[in-house]
C-alpha atoms as a PDB file:
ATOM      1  CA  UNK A   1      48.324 -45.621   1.585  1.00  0.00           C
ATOM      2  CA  UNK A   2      47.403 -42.892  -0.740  1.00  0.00           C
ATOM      3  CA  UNK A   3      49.701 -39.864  -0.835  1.00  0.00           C
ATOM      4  CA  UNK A   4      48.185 -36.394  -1.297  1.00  0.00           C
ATOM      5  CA  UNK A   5      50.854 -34.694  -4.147  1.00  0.00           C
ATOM      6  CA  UNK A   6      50.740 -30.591  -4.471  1.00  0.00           C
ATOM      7  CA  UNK A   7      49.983 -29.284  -7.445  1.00  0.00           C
ATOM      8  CA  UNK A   8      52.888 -26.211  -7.674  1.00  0.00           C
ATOM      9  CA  UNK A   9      50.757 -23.484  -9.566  1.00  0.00           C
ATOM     10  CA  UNK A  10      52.424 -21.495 -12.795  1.00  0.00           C
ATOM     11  CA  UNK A  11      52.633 -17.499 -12.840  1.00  0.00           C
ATOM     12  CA  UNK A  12      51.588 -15.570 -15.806  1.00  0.00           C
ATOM     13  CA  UNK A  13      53.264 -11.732 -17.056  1.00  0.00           C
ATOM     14  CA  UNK A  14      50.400 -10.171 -18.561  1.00  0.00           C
ATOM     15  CA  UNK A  15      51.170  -7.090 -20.476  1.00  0.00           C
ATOM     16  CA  UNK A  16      48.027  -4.732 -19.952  1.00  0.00           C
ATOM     17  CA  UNK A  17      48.456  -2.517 -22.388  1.00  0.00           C
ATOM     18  CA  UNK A  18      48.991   1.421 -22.025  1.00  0.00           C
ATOM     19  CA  UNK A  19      45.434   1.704 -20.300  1.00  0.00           C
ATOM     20  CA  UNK A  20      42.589   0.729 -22.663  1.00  0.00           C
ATOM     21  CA  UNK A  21      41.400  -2.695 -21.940  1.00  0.00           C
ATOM     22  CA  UNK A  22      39.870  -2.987 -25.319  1.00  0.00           C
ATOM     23  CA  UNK A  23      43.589  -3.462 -26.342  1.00  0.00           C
ATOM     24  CA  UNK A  24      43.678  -6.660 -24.240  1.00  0.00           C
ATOM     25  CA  UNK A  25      44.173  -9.995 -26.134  1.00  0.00           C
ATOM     26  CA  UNK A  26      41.996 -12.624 -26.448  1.00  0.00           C
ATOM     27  CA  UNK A  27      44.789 -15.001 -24.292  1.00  0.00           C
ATOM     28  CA  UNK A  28      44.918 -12.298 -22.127  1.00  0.00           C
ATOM     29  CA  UNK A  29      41.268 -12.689 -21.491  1.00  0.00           C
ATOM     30  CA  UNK A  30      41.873 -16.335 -20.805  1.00  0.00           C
ATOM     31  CA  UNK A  31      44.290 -15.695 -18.410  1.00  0.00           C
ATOM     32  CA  UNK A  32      42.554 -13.365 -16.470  1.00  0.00           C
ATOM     33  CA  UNK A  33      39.290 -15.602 -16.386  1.00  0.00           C
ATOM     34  CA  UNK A  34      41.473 -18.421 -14.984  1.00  0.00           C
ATOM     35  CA  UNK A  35      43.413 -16.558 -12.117  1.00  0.00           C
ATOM     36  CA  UNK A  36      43.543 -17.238  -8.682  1.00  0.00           C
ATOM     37  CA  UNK A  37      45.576 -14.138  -7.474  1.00  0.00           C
ATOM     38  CA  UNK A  38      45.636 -10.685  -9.504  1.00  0.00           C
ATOM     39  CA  UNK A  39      48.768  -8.620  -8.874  1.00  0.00           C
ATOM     40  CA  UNK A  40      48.283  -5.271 -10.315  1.00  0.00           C
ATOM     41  CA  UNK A  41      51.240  -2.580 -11.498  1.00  0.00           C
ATOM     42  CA  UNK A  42      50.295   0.958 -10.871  1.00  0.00           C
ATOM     43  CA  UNK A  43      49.590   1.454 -14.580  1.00  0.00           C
ATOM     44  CA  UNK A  44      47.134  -0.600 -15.012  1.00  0.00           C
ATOM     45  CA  UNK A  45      43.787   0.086 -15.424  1.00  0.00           C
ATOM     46  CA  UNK A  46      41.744  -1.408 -12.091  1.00  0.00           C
ATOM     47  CA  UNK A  47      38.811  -2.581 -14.424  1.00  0.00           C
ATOM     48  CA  UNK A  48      41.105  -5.146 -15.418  1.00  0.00           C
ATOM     49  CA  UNK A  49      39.598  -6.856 -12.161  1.00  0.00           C
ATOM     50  CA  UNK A  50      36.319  -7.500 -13.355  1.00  0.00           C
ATOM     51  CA  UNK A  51      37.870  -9.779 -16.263  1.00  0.00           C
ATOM     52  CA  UNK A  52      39.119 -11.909 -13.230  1.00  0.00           C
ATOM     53  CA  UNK A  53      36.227 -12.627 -11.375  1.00  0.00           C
ATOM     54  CA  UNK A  54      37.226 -15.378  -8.841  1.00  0.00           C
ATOM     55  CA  UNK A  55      40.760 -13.486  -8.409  1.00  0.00           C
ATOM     56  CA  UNK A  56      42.274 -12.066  -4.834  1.00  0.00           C
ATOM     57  CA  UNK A  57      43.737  -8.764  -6.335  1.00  0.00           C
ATOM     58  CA  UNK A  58      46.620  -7.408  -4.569  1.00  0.00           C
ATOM     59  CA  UNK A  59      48.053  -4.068  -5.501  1.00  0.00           C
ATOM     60  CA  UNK A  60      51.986  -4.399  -6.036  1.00  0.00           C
ATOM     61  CA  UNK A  61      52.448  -0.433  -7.461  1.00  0.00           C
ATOM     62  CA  UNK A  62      56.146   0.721  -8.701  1.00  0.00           C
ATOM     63  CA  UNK A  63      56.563   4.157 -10.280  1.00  0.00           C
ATOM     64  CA  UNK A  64      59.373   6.194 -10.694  1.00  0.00           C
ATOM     65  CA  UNK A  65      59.919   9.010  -7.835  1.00  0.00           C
ATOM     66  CA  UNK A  66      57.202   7.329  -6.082  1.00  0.00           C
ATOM     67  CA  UNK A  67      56.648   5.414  -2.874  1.00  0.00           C
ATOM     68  CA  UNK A  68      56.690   1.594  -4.452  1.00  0.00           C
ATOM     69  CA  UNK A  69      56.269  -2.134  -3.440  1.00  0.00           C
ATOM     70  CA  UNK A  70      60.617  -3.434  -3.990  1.00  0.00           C
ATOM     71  CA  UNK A  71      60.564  -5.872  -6.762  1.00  0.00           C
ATOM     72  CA  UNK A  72      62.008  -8.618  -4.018  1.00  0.00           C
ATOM     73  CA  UNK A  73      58.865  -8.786  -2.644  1.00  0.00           C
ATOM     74  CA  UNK A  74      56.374  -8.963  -5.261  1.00  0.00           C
ATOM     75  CA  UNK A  75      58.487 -12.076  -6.520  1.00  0.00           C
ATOM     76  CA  UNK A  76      58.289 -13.349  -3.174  1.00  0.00           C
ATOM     77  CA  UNK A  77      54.716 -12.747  -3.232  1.00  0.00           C
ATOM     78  CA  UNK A  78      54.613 -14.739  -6.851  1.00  0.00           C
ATOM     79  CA  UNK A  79      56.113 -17.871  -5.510  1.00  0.00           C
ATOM     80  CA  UNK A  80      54.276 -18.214  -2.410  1.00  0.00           C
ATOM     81  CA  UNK A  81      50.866 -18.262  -4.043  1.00  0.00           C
ATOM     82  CA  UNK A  82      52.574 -20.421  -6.760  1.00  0.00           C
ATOM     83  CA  UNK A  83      53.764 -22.856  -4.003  1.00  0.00           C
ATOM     84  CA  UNK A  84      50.201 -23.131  -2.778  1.00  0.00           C
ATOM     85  CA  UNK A  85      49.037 -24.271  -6.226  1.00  0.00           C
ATOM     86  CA  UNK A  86      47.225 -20.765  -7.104  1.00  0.00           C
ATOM     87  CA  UNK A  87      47.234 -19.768 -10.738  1.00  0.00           C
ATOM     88  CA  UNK A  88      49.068 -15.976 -10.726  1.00  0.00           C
ATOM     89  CA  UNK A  89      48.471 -13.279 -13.317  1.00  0.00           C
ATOM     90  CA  UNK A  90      51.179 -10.524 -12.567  1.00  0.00           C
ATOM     91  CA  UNK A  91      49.623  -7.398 -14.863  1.00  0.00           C
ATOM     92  CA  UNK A  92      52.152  -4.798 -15.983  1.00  0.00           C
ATOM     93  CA  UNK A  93      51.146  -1.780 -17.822  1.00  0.00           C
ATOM     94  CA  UNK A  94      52.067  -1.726 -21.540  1.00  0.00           C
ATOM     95  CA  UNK A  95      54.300  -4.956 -22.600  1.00  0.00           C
ATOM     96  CA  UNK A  96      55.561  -7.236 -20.226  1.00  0.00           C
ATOM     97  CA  UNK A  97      58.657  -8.012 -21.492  1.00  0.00           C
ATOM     98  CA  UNK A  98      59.637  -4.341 -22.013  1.00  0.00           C
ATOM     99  CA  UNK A  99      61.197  -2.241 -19.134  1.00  0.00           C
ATOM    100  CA  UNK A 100      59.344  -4.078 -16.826  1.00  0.00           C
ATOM    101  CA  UNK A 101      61.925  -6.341 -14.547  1.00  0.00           C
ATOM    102  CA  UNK A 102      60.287  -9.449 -16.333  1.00  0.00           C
ATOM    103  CA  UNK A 103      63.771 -11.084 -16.759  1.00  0.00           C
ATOM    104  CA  UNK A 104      64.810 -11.011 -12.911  1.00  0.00           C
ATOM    105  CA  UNK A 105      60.701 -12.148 -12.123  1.00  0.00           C
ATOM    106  CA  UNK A 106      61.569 -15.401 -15.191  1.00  0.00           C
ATOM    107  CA  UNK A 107      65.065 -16.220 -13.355  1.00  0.00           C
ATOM    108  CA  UNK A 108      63.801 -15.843  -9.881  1.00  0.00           C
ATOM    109  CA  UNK A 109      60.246 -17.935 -10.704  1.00  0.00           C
ATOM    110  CA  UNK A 110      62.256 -20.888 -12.861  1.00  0.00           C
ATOM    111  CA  UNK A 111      64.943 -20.912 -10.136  1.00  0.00           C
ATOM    112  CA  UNK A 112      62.545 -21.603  -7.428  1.00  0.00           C
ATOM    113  CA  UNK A 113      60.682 -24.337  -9.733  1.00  0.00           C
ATOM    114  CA  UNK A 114      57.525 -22.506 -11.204  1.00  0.00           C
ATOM    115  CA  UNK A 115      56.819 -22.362 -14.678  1.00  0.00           C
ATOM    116  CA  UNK A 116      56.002 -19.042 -16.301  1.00  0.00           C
ATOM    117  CA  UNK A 117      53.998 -18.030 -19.214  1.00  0.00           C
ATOM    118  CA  UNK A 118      54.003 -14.374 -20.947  1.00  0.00           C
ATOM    119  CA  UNK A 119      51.537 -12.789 -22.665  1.00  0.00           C
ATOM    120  CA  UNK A 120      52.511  -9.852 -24.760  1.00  0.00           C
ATOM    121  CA  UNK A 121      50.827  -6.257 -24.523  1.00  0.00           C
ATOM    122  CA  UNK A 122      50.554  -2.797 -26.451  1.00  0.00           C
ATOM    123  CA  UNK A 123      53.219  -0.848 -25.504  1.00  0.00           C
ATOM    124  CA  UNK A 124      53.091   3.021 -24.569  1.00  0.00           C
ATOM    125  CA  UNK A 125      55.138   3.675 -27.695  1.00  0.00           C
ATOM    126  CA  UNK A 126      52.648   1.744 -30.320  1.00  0.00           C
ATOM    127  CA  UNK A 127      49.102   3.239 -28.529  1.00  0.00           C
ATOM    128  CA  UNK A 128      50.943   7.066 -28.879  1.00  0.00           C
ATOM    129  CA  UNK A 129      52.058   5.885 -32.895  1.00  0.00           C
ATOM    130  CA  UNK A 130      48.286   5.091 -33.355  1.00  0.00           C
ATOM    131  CA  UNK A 131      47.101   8.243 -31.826  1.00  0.00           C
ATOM    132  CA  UNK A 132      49.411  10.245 -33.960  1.00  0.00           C
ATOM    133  CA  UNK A 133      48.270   7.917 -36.905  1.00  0.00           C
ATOM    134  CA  UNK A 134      51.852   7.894 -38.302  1.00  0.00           C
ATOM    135  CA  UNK A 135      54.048   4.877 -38.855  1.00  0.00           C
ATOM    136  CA  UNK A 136      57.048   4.816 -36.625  1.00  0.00           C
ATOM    137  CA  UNK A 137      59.048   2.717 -39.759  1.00  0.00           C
ATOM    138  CA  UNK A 138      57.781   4.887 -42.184  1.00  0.00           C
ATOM    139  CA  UNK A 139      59.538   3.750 -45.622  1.00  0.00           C
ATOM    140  CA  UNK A 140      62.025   6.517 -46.679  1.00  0.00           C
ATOM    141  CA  UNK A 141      61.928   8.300 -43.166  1.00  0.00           C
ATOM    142  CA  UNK A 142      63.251   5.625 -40.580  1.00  0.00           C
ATOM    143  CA  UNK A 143      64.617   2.462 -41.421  1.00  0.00           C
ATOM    144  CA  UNK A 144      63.735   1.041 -37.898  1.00  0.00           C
ATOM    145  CA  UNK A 145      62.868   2.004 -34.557  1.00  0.00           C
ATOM    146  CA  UNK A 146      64.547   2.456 -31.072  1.00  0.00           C
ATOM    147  CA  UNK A 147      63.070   1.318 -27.411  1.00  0.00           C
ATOM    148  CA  UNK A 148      65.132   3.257 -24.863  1.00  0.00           C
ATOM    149  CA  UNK A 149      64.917   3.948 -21.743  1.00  0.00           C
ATOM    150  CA  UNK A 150      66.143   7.381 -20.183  1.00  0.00           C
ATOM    151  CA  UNK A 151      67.122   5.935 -16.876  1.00  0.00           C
ATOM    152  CA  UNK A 152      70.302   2.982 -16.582  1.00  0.00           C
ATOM    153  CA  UNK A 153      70.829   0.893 -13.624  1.00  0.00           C
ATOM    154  CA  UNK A 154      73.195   3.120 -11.866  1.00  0.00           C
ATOM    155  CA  UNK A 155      71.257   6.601 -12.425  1.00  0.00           C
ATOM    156  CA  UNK A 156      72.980   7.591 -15.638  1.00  0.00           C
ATOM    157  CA  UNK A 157      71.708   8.170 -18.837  1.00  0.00           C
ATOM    158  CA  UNK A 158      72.068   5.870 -21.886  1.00  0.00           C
ATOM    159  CA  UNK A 159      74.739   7.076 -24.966  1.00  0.00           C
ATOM    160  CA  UNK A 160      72.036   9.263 -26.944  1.00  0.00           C
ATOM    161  CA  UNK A 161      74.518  10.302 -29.405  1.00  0.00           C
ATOM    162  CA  UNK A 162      75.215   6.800 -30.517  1.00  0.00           C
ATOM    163  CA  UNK A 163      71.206   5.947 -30.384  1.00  0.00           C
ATOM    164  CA  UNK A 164      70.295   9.535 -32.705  1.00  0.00           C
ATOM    165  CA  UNK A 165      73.362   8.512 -34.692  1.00  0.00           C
ATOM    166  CA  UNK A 166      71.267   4.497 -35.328  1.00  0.00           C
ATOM    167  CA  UNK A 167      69.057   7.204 -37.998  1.00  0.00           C
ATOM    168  CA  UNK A 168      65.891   5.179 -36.653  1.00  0.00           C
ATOM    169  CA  UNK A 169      62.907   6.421 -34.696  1.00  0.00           C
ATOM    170  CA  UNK A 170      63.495   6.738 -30.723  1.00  0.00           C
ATOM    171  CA  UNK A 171      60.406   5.512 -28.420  1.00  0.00           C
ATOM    172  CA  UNK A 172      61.799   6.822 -25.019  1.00  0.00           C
ATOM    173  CA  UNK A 173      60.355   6.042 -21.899  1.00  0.00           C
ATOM    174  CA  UNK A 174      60.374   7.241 -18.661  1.00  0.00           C
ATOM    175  CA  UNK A 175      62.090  10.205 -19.824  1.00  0.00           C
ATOM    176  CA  UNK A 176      59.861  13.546 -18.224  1.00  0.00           C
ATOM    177  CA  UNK A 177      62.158  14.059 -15.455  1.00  0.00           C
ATOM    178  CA  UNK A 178      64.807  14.141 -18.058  1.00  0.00           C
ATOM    179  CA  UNK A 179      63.441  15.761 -21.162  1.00  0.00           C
ATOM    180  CA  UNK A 180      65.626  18.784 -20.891  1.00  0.00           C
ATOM    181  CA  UNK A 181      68.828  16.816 -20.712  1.00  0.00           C
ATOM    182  CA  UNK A 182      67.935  14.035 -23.296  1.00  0.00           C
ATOM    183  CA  UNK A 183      66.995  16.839 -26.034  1.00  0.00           C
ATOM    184  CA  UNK A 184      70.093  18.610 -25.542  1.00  0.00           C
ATOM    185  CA  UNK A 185      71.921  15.284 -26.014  1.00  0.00           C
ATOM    186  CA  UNK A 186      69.905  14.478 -28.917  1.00  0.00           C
ATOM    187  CA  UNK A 187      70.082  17.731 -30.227  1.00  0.00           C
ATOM    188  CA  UNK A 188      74.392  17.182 -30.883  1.00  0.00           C
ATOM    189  CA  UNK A 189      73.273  15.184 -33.463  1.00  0.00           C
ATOM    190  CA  UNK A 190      69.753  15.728 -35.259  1.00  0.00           C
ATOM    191  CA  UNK A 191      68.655  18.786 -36.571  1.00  0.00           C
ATOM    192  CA  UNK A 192      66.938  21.328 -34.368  1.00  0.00           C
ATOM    193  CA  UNK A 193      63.872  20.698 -36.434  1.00  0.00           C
ATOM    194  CA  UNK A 194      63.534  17.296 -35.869  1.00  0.00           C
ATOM    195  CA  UNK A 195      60.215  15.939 -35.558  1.00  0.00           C
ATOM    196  CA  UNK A 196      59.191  14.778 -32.091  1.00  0.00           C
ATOM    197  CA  UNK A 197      56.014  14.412 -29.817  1.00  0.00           C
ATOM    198  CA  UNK A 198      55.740  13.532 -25.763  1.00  0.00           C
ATOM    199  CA  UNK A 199      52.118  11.499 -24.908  1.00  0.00           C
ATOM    200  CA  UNK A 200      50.859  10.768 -21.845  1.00  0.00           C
ATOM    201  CA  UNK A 201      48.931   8.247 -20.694  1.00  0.00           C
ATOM    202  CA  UNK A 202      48.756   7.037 -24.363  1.00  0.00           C
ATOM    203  CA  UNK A 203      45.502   5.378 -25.472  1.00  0.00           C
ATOM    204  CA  UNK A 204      43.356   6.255 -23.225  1.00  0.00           C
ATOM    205  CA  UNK A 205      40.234   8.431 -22.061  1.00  0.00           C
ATOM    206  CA  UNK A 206      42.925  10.835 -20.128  1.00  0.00           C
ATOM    207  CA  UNK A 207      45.487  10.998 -23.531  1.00  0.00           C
ATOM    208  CA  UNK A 208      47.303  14.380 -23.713  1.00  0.00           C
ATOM    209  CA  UNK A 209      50.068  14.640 -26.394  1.00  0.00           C
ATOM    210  CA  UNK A 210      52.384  17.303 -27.263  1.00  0.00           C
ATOM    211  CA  UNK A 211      53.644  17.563 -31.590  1.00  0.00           C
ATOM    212  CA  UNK A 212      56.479  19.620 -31.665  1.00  0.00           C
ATOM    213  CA  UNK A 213      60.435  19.361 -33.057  1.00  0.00           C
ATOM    214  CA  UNK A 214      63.677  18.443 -30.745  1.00  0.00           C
ATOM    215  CA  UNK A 215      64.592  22.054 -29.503  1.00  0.00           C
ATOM    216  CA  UNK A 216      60.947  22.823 -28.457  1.00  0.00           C
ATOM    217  CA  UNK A 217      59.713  19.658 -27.084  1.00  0.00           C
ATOM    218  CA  UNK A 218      60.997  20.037 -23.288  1.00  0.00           C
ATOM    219  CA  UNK A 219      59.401  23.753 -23.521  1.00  0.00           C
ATOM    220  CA  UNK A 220      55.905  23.188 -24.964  1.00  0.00           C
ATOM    221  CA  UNK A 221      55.597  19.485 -22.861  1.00  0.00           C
ATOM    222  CA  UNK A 222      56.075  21.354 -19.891  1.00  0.00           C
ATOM    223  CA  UNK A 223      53.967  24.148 -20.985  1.00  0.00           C
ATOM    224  CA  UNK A 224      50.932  21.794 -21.831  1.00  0.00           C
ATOM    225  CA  UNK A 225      51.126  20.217 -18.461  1.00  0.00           C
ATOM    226  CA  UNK A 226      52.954  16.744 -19.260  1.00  0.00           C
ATOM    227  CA  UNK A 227      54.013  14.804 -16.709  1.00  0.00           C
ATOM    228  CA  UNK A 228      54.488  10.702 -16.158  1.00  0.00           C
ATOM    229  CA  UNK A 229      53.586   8.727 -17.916  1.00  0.00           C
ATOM    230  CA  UNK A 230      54.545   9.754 -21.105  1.00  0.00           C
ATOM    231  CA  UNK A 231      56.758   8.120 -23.901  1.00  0.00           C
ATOM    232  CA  UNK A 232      58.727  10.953 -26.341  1.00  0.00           C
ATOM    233  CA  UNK A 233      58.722   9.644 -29.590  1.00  0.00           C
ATOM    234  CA  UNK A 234      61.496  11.688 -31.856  1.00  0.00           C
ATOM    235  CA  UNK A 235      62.372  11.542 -35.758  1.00  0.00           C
ATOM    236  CA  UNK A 236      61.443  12.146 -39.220  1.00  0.00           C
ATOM    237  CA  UNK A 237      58.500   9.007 -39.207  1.00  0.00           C
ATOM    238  CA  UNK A 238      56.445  11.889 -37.225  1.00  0.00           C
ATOM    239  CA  UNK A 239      56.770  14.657 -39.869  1.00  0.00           C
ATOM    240  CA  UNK A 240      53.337  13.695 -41.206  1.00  0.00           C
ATOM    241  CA  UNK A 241      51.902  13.519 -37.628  1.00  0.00           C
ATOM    242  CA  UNK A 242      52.943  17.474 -37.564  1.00  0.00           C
ATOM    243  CA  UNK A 243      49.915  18.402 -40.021  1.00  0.00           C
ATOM    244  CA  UNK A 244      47.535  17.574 -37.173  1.00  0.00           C
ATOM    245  CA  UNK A 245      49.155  19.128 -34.826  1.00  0.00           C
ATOM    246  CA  UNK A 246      46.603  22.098 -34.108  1.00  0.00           C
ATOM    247  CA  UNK A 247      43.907  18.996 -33.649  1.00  0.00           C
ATOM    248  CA  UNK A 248      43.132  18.228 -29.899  1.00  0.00           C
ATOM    249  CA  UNK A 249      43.454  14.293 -29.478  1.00  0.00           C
ATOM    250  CA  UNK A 250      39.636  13.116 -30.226  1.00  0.00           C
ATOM    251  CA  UNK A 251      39.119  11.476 -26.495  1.00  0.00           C
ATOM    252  CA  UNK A 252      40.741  14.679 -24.789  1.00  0.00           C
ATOM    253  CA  UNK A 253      38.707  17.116 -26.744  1.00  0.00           C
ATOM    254  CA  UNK A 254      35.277  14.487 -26.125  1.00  0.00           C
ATOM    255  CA  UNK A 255      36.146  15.448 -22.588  1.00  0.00           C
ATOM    256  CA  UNK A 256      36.427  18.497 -22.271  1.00  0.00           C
END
């Protein structure tokens, strides 16, 4: 008597980039072709759907201060259609492995038996570097760079004198509901005059960014109409960015 075994199907964390699906990879391309079921972030461009053509597509949205699907049951949803042998792309907006949960999704997935692959994206804070074509480890200016986010686990804010005090350039994320209170921390430590920049929606066709310094950033984001999402980039690696600073972004000036 033949027995019928089932295949258990493997989950894959796509990062989708900041928006621009020209930034996908090439395995990200793969991946996409080969999917069963699509689970889309919020950030992510939809278009992303027409790269996987045989895919259900479910939309699985989380965004701070908004209505959002809880994290327990997208990885529920992951292992179910894993259990029934279904190849699962889970696309999250920038990288995947940045401020994206993708170390509770690894645990949970590996703990129930399904194997996991990852396949790296652009982040937010590398699309907005390339827009302000300026080096965020600029050689005599910043000796390394900084991935923070402004919001901890338990609502508080991280130590930003001890991250300014690091001398390296800060990528912040998820900090426009914050901005005022981050700058002022920031501001205990660097100079008033410190280079810094807020873009939203980095990399893409909608791109608005802000050049400015520390004590004026929360002022002329706000005035410009900035909201999420945005990364705030801060530091002396964007005091070359500041010379093109009266130059609309090329996409948001092709726009209108």
């Amino acid at each position: 008597m033949n027995k019928t075994f089932k295949t258990v199907g493997r989950v894959t964390l796509l990062g989708a980039g900041p928006g621009d699906l020209e930034l996908l990879t090439l395995k990200a391309a793969r991946s996409l072709a080969a999917a069963d079921v699509l689970l889309l972030d919020d950030l992510v461009d939809p278009a992303i759907a027409e790269l996987a053509p045989r895919a259900r597509v479910v939309r699985v949205g989380k965004r701070g201060g908004c209505k959002s699907t809880p994290q327990d049951f997208i990885q529920r949803l992951m292992r179910r259609y894993a259990q029934r042998g279904e190849q699962v792309v889970r696309a999250k907006g920038g990288e995947a492995l940045l401020f994206g949960r993708a170390g509770e999704e690894i645990a949970y997935l590996r703990a129930h038996g399904i194997e996991v692959d990852i396949v790296n994206g652009v982040s937010a804070a590398f699309a907005a570097a390339a827009s302000l074509r300026v080096s965020l480890t600029q050689r005599g200016l910043s000796h390394g760079l900084t991935l923070a986010t402004a919001h901890l686990q338990d609502g508080s804010e991280p130590d930003w004198r001890a991250l300014a005090a690091a001398g390296t350039t800060l990528a912040i994320y998820m900090g426009m509901s914050r901005i005022d209170s981050l700058c002022a921390a920031l501001a205990d430590c660097l100079s008033a005059d410190t280079p810094a920049a807020a873009v939203q929606w980095a990399g893409t066709e909608r791109e608005a960014r802000v050049l400015s310094c520390l004590d004026r950033l929360a002022d002329d984001a706000r005035a410009a109409g900035l909201g999420s999402p945005a990364v705030l980039l801060i530091g002396e690696a964007l005091r070359d960015a500041a010379l093109e600073s009266t130059a609309p972004p090329a996409r948001a000036a092709a726009n209108g």
